[in-house]
N, C-alpha and C. Protein backbone atom coordinates (compact mmCIF):
# COMPACT_ATOMS: atom_id res chain seq x y z
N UNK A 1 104.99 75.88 117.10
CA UNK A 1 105.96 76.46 116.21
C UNK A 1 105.64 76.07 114.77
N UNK A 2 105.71 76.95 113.96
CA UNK A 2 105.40 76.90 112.48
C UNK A 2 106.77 76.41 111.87
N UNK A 3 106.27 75.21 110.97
CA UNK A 3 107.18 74.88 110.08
C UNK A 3 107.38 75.24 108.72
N UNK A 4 107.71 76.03 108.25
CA UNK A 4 108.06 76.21 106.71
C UNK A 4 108.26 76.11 105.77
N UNK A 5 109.02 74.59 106.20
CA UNK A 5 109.04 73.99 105.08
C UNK A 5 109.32 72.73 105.01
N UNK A 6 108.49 71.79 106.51
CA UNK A 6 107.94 70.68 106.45
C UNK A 6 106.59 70.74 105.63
N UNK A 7 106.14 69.06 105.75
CA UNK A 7 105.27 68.91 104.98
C UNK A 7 104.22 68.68 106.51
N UNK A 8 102.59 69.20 106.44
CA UNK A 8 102.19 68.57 107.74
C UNK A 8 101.00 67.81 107.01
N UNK A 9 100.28 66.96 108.11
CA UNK A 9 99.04 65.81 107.75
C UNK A 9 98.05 66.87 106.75
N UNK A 10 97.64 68.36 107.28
CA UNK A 10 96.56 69.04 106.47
C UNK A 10 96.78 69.25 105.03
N UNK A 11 98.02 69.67 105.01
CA UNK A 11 98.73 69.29 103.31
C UNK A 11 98.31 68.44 102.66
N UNK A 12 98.08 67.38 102.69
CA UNK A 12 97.96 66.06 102.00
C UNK A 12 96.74 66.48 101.44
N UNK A 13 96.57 65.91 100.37
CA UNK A 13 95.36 65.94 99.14
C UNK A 13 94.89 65.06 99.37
N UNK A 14 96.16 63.71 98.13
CA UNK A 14 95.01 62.76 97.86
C UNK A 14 96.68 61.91 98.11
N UNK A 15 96.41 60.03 98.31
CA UNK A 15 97.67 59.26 97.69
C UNK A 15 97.46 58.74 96.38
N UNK A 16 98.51 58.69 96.19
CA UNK A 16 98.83 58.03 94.61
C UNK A 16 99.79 57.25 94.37
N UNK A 17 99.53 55.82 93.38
CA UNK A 17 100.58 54.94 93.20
C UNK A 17 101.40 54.70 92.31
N UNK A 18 102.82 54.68 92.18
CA UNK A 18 103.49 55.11 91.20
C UNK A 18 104.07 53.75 90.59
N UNK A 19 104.01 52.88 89.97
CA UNK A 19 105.64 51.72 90.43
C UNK A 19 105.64 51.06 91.96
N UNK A 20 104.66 50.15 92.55
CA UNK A 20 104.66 50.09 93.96
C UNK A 20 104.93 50.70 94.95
N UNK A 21 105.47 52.21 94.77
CA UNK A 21 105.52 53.17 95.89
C UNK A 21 104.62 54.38 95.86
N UNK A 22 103.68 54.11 97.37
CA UNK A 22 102.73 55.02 97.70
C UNK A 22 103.64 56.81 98.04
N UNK A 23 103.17 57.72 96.98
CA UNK A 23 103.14 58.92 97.16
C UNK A 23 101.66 60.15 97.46
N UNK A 24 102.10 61.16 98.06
CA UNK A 24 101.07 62.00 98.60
C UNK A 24 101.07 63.38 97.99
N UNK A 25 100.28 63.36 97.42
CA UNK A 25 100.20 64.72 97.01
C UNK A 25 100.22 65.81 97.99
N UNK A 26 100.39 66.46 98.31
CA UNK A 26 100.48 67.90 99.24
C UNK A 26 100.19 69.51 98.41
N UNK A 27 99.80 70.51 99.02
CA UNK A 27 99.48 71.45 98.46
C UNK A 27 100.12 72.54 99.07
N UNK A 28 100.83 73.36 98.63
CA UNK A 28 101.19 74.66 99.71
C UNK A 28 100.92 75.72 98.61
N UNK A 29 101.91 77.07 98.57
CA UNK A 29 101.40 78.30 97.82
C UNK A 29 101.76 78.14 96.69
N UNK A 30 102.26 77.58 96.54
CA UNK A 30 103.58 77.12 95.17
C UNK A 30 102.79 76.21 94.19
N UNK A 31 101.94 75.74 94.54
CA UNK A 31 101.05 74.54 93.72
C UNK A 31 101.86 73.12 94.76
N UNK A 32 100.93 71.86 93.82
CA UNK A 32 101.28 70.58 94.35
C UNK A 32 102.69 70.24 94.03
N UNK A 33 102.62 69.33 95.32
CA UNK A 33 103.75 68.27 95.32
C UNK A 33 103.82 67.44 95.45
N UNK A 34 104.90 66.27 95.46
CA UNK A 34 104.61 64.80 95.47
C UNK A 34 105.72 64.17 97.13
N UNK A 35 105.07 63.83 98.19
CA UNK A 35 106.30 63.60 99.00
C UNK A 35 106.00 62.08 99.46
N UNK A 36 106.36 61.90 100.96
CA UNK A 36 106.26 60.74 101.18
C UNK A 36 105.64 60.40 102.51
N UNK A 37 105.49 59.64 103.02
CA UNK A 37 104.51 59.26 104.39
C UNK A 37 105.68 59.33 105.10
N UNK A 38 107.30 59.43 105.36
CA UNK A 38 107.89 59.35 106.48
C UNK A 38 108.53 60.65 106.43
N UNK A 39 107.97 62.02 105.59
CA UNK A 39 108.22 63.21 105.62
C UNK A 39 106.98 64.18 106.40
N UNK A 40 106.20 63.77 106.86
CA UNK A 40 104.91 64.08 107.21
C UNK A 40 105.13 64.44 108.40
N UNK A 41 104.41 65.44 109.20
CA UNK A 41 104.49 65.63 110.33
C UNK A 41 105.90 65.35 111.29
N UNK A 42 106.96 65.89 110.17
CA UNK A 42 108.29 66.06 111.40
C UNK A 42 108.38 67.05 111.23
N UNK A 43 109.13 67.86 111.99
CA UNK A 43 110.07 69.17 112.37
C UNK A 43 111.30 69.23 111.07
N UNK A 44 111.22 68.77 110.43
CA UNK A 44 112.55 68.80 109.60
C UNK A 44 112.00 69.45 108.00
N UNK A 45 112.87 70.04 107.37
CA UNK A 45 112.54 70.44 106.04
C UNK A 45 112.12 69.38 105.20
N UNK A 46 110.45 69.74 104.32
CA UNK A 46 110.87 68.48 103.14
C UNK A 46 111.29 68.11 102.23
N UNK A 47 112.40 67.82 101.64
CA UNK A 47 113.43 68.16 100.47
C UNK A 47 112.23 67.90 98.90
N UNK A 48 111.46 67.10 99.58
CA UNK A 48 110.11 67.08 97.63
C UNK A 48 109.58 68.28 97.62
N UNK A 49 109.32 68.75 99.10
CA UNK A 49 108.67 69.76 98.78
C UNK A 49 109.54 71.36 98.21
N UNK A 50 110.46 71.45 98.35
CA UNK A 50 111.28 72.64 97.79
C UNK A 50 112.57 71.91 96.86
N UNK A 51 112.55 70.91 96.93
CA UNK A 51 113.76 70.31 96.19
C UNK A 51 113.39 70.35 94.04
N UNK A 52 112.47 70.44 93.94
CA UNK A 52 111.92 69.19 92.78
C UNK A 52 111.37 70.58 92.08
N UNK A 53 111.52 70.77 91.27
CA UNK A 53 110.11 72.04 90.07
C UNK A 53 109.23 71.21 90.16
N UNK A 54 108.68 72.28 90.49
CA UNK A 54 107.02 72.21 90.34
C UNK A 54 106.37 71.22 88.83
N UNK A 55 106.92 72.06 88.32
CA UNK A 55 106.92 72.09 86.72
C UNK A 55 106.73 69.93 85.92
N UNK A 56 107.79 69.52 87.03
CA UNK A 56 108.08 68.06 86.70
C UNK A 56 107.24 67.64 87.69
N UNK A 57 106.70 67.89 88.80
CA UNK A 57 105.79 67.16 89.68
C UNK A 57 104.37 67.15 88.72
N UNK A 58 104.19 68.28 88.14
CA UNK A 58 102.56 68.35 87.36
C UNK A 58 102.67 67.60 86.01
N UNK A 59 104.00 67.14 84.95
CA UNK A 59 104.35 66.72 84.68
C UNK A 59 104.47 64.75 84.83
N UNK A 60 104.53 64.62 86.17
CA UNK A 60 104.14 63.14 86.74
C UNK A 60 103.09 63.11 87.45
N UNK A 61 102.13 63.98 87.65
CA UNK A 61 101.03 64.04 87.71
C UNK A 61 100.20 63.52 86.66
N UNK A 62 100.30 64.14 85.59
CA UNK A 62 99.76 63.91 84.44
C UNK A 62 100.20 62.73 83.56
N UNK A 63 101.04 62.22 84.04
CA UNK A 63 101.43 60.71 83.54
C UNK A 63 100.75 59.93 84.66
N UNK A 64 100.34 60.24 85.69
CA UNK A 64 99.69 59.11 86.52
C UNK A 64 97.87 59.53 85.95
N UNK A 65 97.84 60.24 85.33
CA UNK A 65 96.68 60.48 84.40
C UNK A 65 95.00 61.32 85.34
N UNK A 66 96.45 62.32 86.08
CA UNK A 66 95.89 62.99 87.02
C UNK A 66 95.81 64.32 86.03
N UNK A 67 94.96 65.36 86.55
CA UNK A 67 94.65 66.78 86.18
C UNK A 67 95.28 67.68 87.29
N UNK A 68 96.67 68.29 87.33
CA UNK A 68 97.10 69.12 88.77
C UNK A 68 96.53 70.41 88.70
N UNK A 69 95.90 70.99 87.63
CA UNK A 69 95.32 72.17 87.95
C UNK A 69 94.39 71.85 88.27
N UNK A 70 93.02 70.67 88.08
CA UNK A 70 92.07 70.64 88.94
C UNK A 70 91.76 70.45 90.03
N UNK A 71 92.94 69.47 90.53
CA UNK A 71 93.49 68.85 91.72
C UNK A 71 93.67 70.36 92.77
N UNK A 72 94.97 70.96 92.20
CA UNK A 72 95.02 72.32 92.89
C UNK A 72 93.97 73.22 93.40
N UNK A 73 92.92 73.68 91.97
CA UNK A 73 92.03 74.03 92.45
C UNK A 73 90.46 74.09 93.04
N UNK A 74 90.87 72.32 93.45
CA UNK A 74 89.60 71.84 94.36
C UNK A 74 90.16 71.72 95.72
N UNK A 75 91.40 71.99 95.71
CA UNK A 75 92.12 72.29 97.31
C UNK A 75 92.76 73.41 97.61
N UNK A 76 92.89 74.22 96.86
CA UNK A 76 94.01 75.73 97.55
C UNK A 76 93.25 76.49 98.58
N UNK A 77 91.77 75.68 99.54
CA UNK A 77 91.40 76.17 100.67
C UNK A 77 91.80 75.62 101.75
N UNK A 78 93.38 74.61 101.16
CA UNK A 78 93.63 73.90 102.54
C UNK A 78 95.30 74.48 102.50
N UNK A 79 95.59 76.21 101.13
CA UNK A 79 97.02 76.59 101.15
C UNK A 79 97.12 77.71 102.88
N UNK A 80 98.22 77.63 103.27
CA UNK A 80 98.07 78.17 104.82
C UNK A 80 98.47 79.18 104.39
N UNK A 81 98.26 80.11 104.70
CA UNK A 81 99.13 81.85 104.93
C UNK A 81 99.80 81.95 105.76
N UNK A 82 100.63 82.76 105.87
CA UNK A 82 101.94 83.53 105.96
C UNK A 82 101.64 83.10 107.74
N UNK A 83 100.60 83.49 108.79
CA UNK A 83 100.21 83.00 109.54
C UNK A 83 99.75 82.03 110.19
N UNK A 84 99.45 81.07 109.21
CA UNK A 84 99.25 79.69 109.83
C UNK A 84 97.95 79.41 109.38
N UNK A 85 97.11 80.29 109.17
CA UNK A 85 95.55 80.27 108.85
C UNK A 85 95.46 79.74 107.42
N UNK A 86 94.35 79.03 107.43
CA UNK A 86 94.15 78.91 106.16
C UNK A 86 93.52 80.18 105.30
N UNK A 87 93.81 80.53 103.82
CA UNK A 87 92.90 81.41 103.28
C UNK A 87 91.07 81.24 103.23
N UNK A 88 90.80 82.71 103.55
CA UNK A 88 89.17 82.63 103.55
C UNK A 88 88.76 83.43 103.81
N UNK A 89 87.87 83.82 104.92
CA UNK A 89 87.58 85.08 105.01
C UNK A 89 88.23 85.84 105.98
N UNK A 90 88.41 87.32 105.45
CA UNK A 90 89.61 88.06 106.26
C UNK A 90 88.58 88.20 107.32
N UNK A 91 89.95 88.23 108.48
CA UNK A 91 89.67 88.27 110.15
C UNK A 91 89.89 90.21 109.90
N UNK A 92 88.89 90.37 110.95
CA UNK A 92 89.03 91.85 111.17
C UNK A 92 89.57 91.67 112.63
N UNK A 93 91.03 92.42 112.50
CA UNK A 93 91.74 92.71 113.55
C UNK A 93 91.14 93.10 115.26
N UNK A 94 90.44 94.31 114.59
CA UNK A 94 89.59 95.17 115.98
C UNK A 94 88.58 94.21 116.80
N UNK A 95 87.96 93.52 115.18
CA UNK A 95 86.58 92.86 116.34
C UNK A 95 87.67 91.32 117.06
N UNK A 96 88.57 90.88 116.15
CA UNK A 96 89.90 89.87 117.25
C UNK A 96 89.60 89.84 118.91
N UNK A 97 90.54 91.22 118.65
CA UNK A 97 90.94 92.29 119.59
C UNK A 97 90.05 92.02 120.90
N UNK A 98 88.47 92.50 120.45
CA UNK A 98 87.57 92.59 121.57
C UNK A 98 87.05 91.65 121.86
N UNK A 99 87.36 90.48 121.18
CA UNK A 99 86.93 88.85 121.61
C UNK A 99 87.75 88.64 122.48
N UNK A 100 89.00 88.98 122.80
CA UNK A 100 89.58 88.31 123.63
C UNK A 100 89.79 88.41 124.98
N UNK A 101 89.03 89.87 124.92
CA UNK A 101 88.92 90.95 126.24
C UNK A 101 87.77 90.12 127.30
């Protein structure tokens, strides 16, 4: 079952240390986020990840003297689609189809 708007282990980027508390960067369609190691791999919504603008996560990014657009785009091959897949190269339906036959 697909979660939506948990955070899962493939998400994760990179960690980062803020003030003695370890945070994780994560990536979905939206750009990065900042969550936590006991939001990871549950069934439950992750409130960093839809709670927070974007806007202030890249914002404390860049005070931890990080780059989030480079960050972003040395990982948006790990953002999932609408299906679960990661983006890459499009699946052709038909030849699917006859693989499975």
């Amino acid at each position: 079952m697909e979660n939506r708007y948990g955070t899962t282990s493939d998400m994760i980027v990179q960690e980062v240390e803020n003030n003695g508390i370890t945070h994780l960067i994560a990536i979905d369609s939206k750009g990065l986020y900042l969550t936590t190691q006991d939001r990871v791999d549950r069934m439950l919504a992750d409130t960093n990840r839809y709670g927070v603008p974007r806007q202030k996560v890249n914002q404390a990014l860049e005070e931890l003297g990080l780059d989030p657009f480079q960050i972003f785009n040395a990982n948006r091959h790990l953002i999932k689609t609408g299906s679960g897949q990661t983006k890459g190269k499009a699946l052709n339906p038909i030849k699917a189809s006859k693989r499975r036959a």
